[in-house]
Structures are given as C-alpha cells and as structure tokens.
C-alpha atoms as a PDB file:
ATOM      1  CA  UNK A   1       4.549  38.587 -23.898  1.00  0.00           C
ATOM      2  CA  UNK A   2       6.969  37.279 -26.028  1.00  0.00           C
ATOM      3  CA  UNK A   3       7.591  33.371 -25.493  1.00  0.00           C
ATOM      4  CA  UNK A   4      10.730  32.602 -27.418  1.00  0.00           C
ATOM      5  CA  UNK A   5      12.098  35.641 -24.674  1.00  0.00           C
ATOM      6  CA  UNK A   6      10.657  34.178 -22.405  1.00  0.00           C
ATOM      7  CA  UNK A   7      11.976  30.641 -22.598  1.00  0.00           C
ATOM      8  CA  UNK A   8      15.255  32.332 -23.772  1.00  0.00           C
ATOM      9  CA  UNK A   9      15.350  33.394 -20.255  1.00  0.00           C
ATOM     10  CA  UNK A  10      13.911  30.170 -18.314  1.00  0.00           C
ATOM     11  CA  UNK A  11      17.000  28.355 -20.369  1.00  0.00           C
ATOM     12  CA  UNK A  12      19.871  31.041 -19.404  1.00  0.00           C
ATOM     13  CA  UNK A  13      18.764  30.726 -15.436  1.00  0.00           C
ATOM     14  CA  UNK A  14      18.951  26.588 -16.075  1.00  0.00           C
ATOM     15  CA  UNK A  15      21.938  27.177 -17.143  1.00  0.00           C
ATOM     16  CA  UNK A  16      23.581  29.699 -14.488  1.00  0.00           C
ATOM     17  CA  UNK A  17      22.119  27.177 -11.360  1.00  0.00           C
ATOM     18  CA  UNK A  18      22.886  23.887 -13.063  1.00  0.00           C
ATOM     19  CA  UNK A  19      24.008  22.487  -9.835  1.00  0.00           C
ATOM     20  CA  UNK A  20      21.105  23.379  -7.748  1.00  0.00           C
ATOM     21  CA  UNK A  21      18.559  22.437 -10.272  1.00  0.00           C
ATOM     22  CA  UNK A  22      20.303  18.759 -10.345  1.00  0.00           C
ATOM     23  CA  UNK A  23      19.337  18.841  -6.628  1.00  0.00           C
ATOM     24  CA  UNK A  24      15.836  19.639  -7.138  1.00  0.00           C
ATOM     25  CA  UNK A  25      15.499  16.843  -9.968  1.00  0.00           C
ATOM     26  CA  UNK A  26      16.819  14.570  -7.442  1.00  0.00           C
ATOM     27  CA  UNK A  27      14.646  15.335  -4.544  1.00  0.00           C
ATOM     28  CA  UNK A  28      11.749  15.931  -6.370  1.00  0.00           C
ATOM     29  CA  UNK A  29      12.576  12.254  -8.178  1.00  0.00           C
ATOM     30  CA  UNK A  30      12.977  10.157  -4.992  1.00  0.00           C
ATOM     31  CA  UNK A  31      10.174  11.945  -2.833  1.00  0.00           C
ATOM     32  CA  UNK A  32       8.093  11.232  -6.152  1.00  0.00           C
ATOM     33  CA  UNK A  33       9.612   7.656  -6.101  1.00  0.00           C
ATOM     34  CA  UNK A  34       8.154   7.223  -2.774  1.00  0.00           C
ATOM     35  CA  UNK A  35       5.146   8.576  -3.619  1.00  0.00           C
ATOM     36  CA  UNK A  36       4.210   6.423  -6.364  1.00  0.00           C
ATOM     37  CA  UNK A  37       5.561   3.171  -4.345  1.00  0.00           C
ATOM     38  CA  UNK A  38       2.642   4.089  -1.449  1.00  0.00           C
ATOM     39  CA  UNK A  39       0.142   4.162  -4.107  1.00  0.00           C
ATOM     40  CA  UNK A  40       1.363   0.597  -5.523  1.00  0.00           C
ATOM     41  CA  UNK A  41       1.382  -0.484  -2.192  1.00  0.00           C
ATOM     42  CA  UNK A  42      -2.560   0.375  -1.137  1.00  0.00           C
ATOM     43  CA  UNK A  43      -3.263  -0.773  -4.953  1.00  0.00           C
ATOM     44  CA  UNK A  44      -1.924  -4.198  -3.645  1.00  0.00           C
ATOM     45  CA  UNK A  45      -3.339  -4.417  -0.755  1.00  0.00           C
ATOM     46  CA  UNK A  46      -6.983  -3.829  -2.142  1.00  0.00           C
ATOM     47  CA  UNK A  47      -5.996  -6.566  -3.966  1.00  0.00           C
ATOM     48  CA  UNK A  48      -4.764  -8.690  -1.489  1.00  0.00           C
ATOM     49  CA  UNK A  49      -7.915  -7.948   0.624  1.00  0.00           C
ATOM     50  CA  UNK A  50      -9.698  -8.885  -2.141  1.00  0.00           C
ATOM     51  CA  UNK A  51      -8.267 -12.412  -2.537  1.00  0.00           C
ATOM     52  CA  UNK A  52      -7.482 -13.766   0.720  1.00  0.00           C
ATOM     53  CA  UNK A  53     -10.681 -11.959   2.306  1.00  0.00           C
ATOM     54  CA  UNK A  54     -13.155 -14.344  -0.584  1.00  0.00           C
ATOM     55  CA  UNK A  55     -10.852 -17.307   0.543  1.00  0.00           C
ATOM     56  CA  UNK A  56     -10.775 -16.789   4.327  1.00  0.00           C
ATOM     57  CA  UNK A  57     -12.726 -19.687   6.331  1.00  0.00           C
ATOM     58  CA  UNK A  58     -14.622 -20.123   9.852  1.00  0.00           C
ATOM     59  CA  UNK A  59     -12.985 -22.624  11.665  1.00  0.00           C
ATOM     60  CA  UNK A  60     -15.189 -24.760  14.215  1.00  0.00           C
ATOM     61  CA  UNK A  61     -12.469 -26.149  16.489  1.00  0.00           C
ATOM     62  CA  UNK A  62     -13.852 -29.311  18.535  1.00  0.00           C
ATOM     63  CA  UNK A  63     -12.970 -30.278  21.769  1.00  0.00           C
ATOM     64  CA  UNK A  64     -10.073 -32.698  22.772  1.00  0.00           C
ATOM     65  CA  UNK A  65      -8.580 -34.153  25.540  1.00  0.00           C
ATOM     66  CA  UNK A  66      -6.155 -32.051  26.547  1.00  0.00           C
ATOM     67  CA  UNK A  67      -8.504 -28.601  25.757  1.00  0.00           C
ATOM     68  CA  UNK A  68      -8.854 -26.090  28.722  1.00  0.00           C
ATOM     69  CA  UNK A  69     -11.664 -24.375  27.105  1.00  0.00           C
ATOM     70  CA  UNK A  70     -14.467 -23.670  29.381  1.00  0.00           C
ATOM     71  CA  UNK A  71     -16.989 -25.279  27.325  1.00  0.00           C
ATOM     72  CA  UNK A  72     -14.712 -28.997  26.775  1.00  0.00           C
ATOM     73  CA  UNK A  73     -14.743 -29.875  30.713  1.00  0.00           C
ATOM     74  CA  UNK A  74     -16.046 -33.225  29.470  1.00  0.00           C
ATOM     75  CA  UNK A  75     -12.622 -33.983  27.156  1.00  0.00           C
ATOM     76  CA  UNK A  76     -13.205 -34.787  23.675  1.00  0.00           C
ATOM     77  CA  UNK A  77     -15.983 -33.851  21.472  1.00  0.00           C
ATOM     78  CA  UNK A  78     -18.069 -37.120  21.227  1.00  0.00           C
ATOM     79  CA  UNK A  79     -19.836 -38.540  18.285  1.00  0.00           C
ATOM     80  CA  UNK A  80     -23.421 -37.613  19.261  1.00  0.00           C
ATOM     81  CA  UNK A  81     -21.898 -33.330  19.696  1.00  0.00           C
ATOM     82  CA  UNK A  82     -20.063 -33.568  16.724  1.00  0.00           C
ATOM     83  CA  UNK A  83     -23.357 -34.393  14.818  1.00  0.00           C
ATOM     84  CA  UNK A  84     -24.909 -31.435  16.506  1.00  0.00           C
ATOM     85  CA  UNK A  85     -22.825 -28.904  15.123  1.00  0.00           C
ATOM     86  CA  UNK A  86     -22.903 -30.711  12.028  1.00  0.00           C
ATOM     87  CA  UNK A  87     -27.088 -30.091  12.031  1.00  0.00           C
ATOM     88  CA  UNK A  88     -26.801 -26.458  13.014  1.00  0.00           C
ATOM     89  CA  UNK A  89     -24.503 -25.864  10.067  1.00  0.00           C
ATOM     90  CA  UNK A  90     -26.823 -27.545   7.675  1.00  0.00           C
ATOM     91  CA  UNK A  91     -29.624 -26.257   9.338  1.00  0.00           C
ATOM     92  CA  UNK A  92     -32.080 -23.326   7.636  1.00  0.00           C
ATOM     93  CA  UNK A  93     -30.945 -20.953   9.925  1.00  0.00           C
ATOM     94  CA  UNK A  94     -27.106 -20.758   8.896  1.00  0.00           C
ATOM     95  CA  UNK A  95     -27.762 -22.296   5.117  1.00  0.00           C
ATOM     96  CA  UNK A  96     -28.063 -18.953   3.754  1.00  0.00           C
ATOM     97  CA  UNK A  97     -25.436 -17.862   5.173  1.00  0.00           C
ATOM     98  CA  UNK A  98     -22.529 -20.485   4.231  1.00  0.00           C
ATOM     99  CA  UNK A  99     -21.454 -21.595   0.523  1.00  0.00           C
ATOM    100  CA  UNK A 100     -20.241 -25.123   2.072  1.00  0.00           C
ATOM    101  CA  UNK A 101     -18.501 -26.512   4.901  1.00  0.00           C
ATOM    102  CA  UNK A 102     -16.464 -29.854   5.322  1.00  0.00           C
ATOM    103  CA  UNK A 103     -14.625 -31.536   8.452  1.00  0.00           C
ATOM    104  CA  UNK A 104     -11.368 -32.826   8.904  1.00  0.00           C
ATOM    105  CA  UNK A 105     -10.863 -34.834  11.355  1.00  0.00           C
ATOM    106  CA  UNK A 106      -7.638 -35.758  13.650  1.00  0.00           C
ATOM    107  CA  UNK A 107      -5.706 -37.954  10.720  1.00  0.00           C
ATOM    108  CA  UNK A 108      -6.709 -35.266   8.515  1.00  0.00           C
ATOM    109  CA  UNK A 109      -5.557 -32.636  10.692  1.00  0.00           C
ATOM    110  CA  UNK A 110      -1.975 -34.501  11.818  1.00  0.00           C
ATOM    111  CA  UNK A 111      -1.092 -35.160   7.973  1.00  0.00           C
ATOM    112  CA  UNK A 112      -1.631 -31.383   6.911  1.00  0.00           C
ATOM    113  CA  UNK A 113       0.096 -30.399  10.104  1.00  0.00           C
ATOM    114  CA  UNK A 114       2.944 -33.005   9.208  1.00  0.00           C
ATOM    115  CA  UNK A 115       3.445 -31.090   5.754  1.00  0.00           C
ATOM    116  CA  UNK A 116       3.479 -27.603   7.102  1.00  0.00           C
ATOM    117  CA  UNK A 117       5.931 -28.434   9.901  1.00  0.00           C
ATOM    118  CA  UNK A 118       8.063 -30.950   8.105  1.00  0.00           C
ATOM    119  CA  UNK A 119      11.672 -31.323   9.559  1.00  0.00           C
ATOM    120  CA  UNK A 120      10.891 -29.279  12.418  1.00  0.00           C
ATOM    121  CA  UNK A 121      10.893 -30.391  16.053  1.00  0.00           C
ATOM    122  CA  UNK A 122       7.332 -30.207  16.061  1.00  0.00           C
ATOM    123  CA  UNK A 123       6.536 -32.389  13.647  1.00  0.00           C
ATOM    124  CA  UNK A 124       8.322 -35.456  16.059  1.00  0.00           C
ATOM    125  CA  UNK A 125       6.476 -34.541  19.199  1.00  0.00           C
ATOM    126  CA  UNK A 126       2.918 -33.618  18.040  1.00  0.00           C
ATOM    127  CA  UNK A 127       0.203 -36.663  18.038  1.00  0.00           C
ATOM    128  CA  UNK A 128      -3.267 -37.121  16.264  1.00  0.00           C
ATOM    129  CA  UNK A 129      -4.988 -36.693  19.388  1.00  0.00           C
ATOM    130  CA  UNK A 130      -3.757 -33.366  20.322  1.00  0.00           C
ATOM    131  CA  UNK A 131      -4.951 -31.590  17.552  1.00  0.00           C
ATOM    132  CA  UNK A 132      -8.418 -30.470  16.884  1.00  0.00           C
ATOM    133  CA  UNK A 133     -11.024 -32.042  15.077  1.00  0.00           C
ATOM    134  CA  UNK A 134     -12.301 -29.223  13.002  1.00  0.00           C
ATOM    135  CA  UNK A 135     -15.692 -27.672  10.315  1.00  0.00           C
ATOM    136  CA  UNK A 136     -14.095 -25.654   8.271  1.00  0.00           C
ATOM    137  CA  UNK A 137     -16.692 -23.378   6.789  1.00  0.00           C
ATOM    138  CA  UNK A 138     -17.035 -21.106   3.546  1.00  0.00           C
ATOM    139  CA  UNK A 139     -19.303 -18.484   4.220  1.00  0.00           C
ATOM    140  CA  UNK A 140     -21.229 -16.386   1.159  1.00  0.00           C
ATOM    141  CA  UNK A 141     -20.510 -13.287   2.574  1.00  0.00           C
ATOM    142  CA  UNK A 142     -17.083 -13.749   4.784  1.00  0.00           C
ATOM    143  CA  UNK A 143     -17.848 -10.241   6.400  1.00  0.00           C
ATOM    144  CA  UNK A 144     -21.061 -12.206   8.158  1.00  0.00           C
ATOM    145  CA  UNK A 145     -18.763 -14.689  10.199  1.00  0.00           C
ATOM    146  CA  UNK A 146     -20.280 -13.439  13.565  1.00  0.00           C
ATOM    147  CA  UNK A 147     -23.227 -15.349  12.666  1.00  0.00           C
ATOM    148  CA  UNK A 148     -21.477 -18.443  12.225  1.00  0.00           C
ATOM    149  CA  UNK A 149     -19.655 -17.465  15.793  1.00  0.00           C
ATOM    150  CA  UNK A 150     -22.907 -16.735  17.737  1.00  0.00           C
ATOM    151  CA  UNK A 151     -24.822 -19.705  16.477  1.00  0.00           C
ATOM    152  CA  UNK A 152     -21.879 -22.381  17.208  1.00  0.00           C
ATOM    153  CA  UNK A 153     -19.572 -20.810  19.772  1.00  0.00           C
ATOM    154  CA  UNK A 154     -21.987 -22.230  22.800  1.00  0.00           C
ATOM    155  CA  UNK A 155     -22.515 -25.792  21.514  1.00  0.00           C
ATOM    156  CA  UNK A 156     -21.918 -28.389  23.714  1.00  0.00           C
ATOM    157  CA  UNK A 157     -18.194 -30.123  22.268  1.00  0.00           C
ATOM    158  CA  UNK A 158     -17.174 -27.161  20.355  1.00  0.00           C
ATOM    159  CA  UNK A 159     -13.720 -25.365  21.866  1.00  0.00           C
ATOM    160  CA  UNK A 160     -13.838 -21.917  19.737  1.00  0.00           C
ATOM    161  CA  UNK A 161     -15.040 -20.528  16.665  1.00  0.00           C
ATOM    162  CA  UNK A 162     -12.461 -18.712  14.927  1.00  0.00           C
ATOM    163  CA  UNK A 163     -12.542 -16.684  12.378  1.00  0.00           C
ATOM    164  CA  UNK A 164      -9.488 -16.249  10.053  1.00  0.00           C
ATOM    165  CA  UNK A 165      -9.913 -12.896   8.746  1.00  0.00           C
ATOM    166  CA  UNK A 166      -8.964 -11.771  12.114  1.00  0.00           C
ATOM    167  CA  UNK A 167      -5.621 -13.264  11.063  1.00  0.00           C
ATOM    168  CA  UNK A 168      -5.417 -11.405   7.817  1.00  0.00           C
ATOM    169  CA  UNK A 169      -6.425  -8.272   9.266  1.00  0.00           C
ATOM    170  CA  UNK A 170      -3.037  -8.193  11.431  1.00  0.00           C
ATOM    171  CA  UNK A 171      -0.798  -8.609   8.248  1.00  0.00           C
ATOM    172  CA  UNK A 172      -2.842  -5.938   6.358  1.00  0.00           C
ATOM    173  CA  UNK A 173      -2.346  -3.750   9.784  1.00  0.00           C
ATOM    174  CA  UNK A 174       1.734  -4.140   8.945  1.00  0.00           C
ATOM    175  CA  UNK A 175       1.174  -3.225   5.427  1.00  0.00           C
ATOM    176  CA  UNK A 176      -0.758  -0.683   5.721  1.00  0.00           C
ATOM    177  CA  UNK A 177       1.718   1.061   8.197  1.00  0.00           C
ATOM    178  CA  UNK A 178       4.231  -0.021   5.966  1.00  0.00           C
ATOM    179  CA  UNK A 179       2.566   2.214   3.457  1.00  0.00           C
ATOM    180  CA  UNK A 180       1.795   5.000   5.802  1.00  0.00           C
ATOM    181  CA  UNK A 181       5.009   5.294   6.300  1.00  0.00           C
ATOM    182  CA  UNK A 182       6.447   5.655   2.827  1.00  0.00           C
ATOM    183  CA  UNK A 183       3.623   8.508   2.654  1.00  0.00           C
ATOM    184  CA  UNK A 184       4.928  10.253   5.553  1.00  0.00           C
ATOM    185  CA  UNK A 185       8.712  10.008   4.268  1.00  0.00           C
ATOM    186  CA  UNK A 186       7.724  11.120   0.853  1.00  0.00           C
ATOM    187  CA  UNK A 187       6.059  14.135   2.146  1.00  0.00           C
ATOM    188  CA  UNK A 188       8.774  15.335   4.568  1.00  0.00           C
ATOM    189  CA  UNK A 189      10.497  14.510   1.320  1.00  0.00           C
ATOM    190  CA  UNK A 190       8.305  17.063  -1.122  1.00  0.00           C
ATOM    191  CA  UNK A 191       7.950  19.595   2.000  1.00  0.00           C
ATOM    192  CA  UNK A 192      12.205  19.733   1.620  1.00  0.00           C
ATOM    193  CA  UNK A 193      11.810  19.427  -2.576  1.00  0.00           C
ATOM    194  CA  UNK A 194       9.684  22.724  -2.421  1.00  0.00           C
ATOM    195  CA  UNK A 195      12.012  24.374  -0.080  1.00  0.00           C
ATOM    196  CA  UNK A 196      14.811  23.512  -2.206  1.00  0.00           C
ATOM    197  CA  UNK A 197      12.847  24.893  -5.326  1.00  0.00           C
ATOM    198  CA  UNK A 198      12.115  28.298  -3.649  1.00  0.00           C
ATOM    199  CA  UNK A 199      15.885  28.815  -2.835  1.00  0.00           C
ATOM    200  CA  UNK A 200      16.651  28.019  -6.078  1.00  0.00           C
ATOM    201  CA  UNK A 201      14.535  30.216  -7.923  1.00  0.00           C
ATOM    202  CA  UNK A 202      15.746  32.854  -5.053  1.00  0.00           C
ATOM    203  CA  UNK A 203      19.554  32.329  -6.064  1.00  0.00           C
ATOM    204  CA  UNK A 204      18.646  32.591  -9.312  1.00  0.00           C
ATOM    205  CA  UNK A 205      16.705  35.616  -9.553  1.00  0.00           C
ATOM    206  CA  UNK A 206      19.407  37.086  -7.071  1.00  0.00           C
ATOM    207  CA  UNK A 207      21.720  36.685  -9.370  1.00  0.00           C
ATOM    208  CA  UNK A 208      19.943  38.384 -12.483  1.00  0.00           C
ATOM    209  CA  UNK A 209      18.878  40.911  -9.994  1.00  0.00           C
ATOM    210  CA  UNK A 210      20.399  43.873 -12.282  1.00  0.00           C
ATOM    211  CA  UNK A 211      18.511  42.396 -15.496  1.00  0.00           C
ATOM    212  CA  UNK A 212      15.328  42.344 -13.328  1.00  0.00           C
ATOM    213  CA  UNK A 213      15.963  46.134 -12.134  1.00  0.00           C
ATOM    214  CA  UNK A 214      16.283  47.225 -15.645  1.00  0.00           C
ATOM    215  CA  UNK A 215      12.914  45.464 -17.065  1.00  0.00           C
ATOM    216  CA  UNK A 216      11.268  47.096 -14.413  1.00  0.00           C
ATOM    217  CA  UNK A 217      13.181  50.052 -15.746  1.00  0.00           C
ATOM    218  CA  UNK A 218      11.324  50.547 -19.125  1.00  0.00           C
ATOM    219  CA  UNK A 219       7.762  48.844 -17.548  1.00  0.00           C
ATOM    220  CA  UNK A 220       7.969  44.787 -18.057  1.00  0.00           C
ATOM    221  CA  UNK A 221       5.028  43.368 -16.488  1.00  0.00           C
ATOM    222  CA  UNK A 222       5.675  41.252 -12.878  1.00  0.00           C
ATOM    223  CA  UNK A 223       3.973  38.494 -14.883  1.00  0.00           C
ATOM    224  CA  UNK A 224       6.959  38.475 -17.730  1.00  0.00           C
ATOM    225  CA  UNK A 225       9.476  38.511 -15.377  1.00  0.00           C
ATOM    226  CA  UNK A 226       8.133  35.692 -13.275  1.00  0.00           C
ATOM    227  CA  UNK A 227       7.604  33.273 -15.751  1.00  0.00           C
ATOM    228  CA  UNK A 228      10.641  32.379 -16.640  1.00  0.00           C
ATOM    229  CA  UNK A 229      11.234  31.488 -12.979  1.00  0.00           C
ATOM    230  CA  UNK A 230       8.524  29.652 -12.998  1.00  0.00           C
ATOM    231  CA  UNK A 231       9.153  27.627 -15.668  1.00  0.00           C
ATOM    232  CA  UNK A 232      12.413  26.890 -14.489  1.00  0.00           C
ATOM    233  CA  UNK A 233      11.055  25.224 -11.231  1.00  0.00           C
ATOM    234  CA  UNK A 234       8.475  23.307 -13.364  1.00  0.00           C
ATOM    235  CA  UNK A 235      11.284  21.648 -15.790  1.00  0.00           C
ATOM    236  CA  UNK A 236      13.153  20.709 -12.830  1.00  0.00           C
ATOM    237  CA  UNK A 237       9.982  19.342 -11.570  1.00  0.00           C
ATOM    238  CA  UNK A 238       8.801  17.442 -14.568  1.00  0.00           C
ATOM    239  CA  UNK A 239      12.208  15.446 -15.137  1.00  0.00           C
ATOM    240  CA  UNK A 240      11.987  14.160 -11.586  1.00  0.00           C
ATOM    241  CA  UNK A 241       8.680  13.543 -11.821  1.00  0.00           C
ATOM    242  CA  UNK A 242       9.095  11.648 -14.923  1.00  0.00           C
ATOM    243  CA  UNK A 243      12.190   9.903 -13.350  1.00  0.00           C
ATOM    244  CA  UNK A 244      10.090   9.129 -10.828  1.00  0.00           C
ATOM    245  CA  UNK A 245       7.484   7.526 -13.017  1.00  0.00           C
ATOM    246  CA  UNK A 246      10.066   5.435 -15.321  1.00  0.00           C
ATOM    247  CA  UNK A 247      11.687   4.726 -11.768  1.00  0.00           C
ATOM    248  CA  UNK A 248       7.760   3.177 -10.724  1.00  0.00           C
ATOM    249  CA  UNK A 249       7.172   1.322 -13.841  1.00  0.00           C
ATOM    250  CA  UNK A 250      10.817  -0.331 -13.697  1.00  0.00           C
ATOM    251  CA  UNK A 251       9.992  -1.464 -10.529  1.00  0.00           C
ATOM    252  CA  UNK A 252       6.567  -3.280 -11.373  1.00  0.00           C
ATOM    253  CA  UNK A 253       8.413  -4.798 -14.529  1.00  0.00           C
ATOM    254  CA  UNK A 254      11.677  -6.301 -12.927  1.00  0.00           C
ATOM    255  CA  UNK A 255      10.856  -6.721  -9.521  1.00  0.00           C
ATOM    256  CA  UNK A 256       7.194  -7.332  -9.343  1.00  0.00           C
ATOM    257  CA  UNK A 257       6.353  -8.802 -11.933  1.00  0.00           C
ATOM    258  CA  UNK A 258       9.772 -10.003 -12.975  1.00  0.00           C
ATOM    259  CA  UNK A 259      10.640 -11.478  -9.419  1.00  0.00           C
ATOM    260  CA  UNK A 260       7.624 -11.656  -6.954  1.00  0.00           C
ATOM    261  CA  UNK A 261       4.948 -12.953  -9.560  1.00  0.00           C
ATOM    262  CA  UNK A 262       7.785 -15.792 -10.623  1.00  0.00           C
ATOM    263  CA  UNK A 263       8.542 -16.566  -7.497  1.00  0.00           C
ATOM    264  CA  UNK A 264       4.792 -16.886  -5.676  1.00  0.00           C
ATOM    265  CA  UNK A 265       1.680 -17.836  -6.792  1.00  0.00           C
ATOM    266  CA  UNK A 266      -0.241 -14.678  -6.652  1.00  0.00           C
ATOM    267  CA  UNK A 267      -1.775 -11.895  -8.021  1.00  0.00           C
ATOM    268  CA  UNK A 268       0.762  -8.507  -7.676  1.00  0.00           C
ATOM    269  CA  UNK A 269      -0.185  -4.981  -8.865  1.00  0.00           C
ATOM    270  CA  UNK A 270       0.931  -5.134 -13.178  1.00  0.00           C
ATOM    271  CA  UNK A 271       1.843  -2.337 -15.409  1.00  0.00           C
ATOM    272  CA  UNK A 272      -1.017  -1.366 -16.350  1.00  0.00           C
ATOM    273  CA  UNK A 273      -1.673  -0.234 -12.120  1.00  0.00           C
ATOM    274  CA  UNK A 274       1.678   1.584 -13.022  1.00  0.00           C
ATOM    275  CA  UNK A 275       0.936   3.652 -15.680  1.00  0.00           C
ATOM    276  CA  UNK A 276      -1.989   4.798 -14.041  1.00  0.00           C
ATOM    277  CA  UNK A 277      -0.435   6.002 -11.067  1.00  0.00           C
ATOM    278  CA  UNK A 278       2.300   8.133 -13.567  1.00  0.00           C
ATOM    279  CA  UNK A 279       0.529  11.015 -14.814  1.00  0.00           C
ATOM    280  CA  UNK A 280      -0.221  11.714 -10.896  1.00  0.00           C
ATOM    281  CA  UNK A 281       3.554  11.870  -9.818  1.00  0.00           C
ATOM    282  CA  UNK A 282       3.971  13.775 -13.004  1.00  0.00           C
ATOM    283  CA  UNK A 283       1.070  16.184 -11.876  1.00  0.00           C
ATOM    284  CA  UNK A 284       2.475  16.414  -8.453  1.00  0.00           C
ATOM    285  CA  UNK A 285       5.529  17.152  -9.388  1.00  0.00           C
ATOM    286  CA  UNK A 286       4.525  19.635 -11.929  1.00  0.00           C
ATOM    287  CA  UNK A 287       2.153  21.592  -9.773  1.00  0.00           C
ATOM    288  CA  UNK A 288       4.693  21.456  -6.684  1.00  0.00           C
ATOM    289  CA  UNK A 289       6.976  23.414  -8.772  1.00  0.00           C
ATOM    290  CA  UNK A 290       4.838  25.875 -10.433  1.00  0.00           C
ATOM    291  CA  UNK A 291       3.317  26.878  -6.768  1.00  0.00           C
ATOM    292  CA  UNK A 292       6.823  26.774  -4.968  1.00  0.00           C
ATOM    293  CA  UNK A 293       8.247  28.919  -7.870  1.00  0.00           C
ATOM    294  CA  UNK A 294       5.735  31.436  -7.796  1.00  0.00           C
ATOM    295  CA  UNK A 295       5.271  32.261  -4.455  1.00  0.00           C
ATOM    296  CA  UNK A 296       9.464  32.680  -3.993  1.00  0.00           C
ATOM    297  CA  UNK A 297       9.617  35.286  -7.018  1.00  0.00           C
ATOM    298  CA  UNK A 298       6.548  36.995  -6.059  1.00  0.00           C
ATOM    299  CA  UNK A 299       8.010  37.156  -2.455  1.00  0.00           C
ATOM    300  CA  UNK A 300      11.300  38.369  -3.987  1.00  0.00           C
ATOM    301  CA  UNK A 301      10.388  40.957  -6.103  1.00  0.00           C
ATOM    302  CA  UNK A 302       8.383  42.421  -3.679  1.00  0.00           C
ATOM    303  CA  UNK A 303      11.213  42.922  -1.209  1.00  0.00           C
END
C-alpha cells in the first residue's frame, strides 16, 4: 500500500467536505474542552481536600446561657466543667490522638466574630455572652475526629462537638457535582462528535462512490480504501483535540493562575497539572476518530 496515494486521497476528501470537517473540529474541540476542564476540576479538588482536610479543627462548643442543648440545662459552662474537658483533652487517652488544642474564650470569640461580620447587622446586636466559649482542637489524623466526639460529647458543660470537615464535605459535594456534570455534558458532547464523524466519512465516501467502485474494479484491498477515510476522521480529530488542549492550558495560565491564584491565597491546579492532562484529550480525540471512522466505511462498503 502505497502511502503518498494514500494520503493523496485522505487530503482530496478534506478537501471535498471542508465544511463538515470544520464541524467535527469544533465538536470534537469543545466536548474535548470539557473534558479536560473535569479533569482540572477533580485535580483541584484532591488538592483542596488535601489542604483544608490537614487544617480542619474539632470544635468543643461550651455551654451558655441561652443554650437549649440537652446537656447545658444548668446555663453556662462553669469554671470547675470547663477544667474537665480541659483534663480529658490532655489526658493519655486522647493525647495520641490530637497535635494541640487551645481555647478561646467569649472576648476571644466576640472579637473574631466582630471581624468576620463587620458592618453587618449582626455585628450591632450580638453580645460576648451569647457566643460560645470554645477548645478548638488539631487532631494528628483529622479522619479520627469521632474519637474526639465520643470522648467529649457527654461531658457535663459541653453543648456539641463539632467537627468541621463535615462542613467541607458539603462544598466538595457541590464541586464534585459541578464536575460530574461537565463529564456528563462532554460525553453527550463526544457521543454527537462521533456521530458527526461517521456521517462525514459517509458523505464523503458517498461522494467518491464511483472511484471506490472502480478500485474494487481491478482488486484494491478494503484496507487501502479505508484508510484514507480513516485518516480523514483522525486529522479532524487531532486539531480539536489539540485545540482543546491549547484551549486547557490557556485557561490554567490566564485565568487560574493569572486571576484566581492573584486574587486568593491558595493553592490552584498549575501548568504543569495541564500538560499532563493534554496528551489524554489528544488520545481521546485521536482514538474517537479512528474507531468512529472505521466502523462507518466498513459499514458502507459493505452495503
């Protein structure tokens, strides 16, 4: 088999369905784009699980006077129960399990709750003694908070335990669907590219369909007369995959890292995250092609 012929060929049918092979580089480039944004996405949330999950706390909320919990019918946590929990934290039981632990009390609590809510109405009607005396604790291993729970939660003084992964766990819940969902629209999205690939290699060989009679004529292989349909489909592939790619790594450079990582004080997913996830859209896209390709002249030329 001849290859010059052979890409002679795969050129002249670019050429003849210019119009429908722009409309596979497109679809194949944003269903890619999506693609490649999911996989940023559950790069930064491993990362952001990472982070916040290390840094999430136990917080030992103490009774007040205005609590309704169940175990402060007695009003405020006095002196004598706040030293209690105090022992049990320090205490050989829960040592191992906490890197440190420190308590801010009710001027404490009102000053940082005075900074978060500053100029709201909030911040003019809320009082010292309303909010909680609390132990904010740093465990070793955050993922063993229901120790911390079990051990304090029935202390005499204490209102609830809370953990504040349970927090964190919500927001990752959002971006995770988030993600999902740019998985699920990227799909429908490659389902349609692949569709759109088969009817164009269909159209195409339809309309070299007395060129193909004639090679079968004087005995050309199925495999040479394929080919060049297949390697039509996989060029139009591999430019939107690559546009897809350069379309990934412009977003890490001037949004993420250009804007986001400016803007907050965090860790985001970098180029180098980018360029990994590349030479899988361009893999994708490539294989998408060569499979949708060859199963629509195969079906054709059997008809």
């Amino acid at each position: 088999m001849r290859a010059g012929l052979v890409l002679a060929e795969a050129a002249n049918g670019l050429r003849r369905n210019a119009s429908m092979v722009v409309s596979v580089v497109l679809v194949t480039f944003i269903s890619l784009t999506f693609v490649g944004t999911a996989a940023l996405m559950q790069l930064q949330i491993g990362q952001m699980k990472g982070y916040w999950y290390d840094r999430a706390q136990v917080a030992v909320y103490l009774c007040t006077d205005v609590s309704t919990a169940a175990g402060c019918t007695d009003g405020e946590a006095t002196k004598e129960q706040k030293a209690a929990v105090e022992a049990q934290l320090a205490s050989d039981t829960l040592k191992p399990y906490i890197d440190e632990f420190t308590f801010e009390d009710h001027e404490q609590a009102y000053a940082n709750f005075q900074e978060q809510f500053e100029g709201t109405p909030a911040a003019d009607y809320v009082t010292p003694e309303v909010l909680n005396e609390t132990f904010w604790v740093n465990l070793v291993d955050p993922s063993e908070s229901d120790v911390i729970a079990e051990a304090l939660a029935g202390l005499a003084g204490v209102e609830q335990v809370v953990d504040q992964r349970r927090y964190l766990d919500q927001i990752f819940d959002v971006l995770n669907a988030a993600s999902f969902t740019a998985i699920a629209i990227a799909a429908i999205m490659l389902v349609a590219a692949a569709l759109l690939i088969a009817t164009t290699i269909r159209l195409s060989a339809f309309s070299r369909r007395r060129e193909l009679g004639i090679m079968r004529l004087v005995g050309a292989s199925n495999r040479f007369i394929q080919t060049p349909f297949v390697l039509e489909g996989v060029f139009a592939g591999l430019i939107g995959s690559l546009l897809a790619g350069a379309a990934v790594v412009a977003i890490v450079q001037f949004f993420v890292q250009g804007y986001l990582a400016q803007t907050l004080s965090f860790t985001f997913v970098d180029l180098g995250e980018a360029w990994l996830v590349v030479p899988l859209l361009i893999l994708v896209g490539v294989l998408l092609a060569a499979v949708s390709a060859g199963i629509a002249i195969r079906r054709y030329l059997r008809v």
